[in-house]
Protein backbone atom coordinates (compact mmCIF):
# COMPACT_ATOMS: atom_id res chain seq x y z
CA UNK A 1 -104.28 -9.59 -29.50
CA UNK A 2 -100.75 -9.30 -31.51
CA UNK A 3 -99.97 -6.10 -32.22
CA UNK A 4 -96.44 -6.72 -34.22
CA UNK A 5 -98.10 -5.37 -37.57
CA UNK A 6 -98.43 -1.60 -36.09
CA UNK A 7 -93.80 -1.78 -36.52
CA UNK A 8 -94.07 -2.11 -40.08
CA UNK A 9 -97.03 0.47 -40.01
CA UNK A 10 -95.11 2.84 -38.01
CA UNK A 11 -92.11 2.54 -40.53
CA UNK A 12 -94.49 3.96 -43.57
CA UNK A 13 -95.04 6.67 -41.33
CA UNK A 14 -92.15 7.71 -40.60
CA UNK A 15 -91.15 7.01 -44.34
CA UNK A 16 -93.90 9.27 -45.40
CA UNK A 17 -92.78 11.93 -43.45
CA UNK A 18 -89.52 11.92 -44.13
CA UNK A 19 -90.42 12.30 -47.98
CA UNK A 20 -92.78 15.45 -46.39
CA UNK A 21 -89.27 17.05 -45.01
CA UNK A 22 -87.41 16.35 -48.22
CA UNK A 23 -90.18 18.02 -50.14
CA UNK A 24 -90.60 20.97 -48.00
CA UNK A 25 -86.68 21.18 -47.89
CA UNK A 26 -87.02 21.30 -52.31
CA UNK A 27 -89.47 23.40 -52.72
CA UNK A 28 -87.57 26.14 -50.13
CA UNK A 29 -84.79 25.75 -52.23
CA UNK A 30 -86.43 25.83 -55.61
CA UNK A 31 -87.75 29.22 -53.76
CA UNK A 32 -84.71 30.79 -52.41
CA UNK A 33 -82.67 30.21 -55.69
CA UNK A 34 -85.76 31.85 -57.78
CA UNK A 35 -86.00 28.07 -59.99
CA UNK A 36 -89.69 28.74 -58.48
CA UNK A 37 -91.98 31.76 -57.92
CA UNK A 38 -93.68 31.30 -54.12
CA UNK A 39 -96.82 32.26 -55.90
CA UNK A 40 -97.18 28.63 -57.37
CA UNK A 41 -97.55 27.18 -54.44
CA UNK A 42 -100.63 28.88 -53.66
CA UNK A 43 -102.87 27.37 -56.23
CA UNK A 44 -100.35 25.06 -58.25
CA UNK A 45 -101.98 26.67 -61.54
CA UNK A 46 -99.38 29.41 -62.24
CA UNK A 47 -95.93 28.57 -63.50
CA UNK A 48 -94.48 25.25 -61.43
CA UNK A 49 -91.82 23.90 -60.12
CA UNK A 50 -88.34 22.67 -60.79
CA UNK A 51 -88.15 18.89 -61.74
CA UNK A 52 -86.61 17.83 -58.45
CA UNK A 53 -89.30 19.46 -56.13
CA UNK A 54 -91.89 18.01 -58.48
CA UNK A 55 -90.52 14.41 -58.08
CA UNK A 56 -90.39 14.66 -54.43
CA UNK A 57 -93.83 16.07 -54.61
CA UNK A 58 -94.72 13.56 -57.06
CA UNK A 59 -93.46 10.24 -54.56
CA UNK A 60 -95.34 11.70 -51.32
CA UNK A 61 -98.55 11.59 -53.21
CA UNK A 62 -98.21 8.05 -54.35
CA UNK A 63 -97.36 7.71 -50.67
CA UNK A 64 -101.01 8.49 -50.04
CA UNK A 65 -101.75 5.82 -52.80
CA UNK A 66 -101.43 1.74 -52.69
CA UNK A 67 -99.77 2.39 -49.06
CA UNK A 68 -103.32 2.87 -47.84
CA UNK A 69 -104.08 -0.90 -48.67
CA UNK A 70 -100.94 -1.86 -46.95
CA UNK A 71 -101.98 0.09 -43.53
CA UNK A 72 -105.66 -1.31 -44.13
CA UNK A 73 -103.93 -5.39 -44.97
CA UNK A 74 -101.86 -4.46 -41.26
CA UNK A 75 -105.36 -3.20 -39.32
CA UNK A 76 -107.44 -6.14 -40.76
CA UNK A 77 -104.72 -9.09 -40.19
CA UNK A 78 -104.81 -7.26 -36.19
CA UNK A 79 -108.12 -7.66 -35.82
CA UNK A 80 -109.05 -11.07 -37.63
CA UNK A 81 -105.90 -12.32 -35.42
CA UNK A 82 -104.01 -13.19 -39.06
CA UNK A 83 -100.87 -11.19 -37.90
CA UNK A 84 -98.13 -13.25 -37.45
CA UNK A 85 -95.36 -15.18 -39.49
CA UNK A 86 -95.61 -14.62 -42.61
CA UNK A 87 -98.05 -11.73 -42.47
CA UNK A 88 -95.10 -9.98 -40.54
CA UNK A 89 -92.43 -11.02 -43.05
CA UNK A 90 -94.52 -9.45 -45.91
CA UNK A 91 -95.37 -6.48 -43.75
CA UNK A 92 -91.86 -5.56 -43.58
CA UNK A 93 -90.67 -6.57 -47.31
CA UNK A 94 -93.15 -4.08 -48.37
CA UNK A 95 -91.74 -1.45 -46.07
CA UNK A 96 -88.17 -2.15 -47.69
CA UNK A 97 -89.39 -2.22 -51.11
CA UNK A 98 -91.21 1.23 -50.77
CA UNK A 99 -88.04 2.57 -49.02
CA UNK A 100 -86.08 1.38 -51.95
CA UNK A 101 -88.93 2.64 -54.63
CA UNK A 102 -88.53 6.20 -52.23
CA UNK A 103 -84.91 5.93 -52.45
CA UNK A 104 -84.47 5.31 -56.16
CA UNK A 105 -87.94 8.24 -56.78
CA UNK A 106 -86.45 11.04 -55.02
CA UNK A 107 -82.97 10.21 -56.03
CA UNK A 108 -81.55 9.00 -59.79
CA UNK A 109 -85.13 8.25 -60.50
CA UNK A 110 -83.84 5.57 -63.12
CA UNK A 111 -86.89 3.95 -64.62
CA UNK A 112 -85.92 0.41 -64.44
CA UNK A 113 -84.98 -0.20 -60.56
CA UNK A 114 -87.96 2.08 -59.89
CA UNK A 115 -90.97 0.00 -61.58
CA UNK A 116 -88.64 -3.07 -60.54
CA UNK A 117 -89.30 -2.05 -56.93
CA UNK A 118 -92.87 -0.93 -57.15
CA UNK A 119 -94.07 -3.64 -59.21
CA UNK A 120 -92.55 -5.92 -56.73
CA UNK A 121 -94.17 -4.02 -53.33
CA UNK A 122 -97.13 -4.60 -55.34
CA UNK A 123 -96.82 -8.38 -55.70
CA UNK A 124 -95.63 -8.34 -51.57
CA UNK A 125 -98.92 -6.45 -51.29
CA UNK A 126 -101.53 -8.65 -53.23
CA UNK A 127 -99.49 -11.84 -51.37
CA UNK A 128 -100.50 -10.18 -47.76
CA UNK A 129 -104.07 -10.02 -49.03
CA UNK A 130 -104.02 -13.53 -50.33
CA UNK A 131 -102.57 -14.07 -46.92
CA UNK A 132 -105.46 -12.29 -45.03
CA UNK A 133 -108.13 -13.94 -47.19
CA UNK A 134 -106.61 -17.41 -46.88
CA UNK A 135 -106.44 -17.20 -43.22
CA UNK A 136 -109.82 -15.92 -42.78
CA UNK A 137 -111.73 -18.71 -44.99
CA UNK A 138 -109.46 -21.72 -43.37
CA UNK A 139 -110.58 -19.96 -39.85
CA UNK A 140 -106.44 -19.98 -39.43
């Protein structure tokens, strides 16, 4: 069995975590220099947070979000053996494209490159699934 789809897998991990860090490291801050009350964090209800904290916040949830089909196209092309080539290729565009989207999210957060990058992970996405699909009907 070919096992090159857990690389790209293991990249969105570590992406996600690193997003974890940097919001941890925000809120702290947001904290420390009293642009948030510690209190929020308990319950989220009362008061919030500063905008930067809140967009960090914001991009590891939508970490938890369409990445899920990407680690679930990655498992499925493993086991149906439809994990190499091209499969790969798209693995790892979509791990660039949701390092860019992270990048340009937790950064200038300018609207344009940031749908431009999403919407494109997106279209890498659905062309791994029409990959998987493809494979598995043709028996490929």
């Amino acid at each position: 069995m070919n096992l090159d789809l857990v690389y790209p897998m293991a990249a969105m991990v570590l992406l996600t975590f690193l997003v974890l860090v940097k919001m941890f490291r925000a809120r702290v801050r947001a904290v420390k220099t009293g642009e948030a009350d510690a209190s929020y964090y308990k319950t989220y209800q009362e008061g919030g947070e500063p905008r930067e904290a809140a967009q960090v916040s914001r991009h590891l949830i939508n970490l938890f979000e369409s990445p899920t089909l990407f680690y679930a196209a990655c498992i499925a092309g493993m086991v149906t053996g439809q994990n190499a080539g091209v499969l790969i290729v798209l693995a790892w565009a979509y791990v660039a494209l949701r390092i860019i989207h992270a990048y340009i999210h937790t950064g200038s957060n300018k609207l344009q490159p940031r749908v431009g990058a999403y919407f494109t992970s997106w279209l890498v996405l659905l062309g791994m699934w029409g990959v998987l699909v493809f494979g598995v009907a043709t028996g490929q």
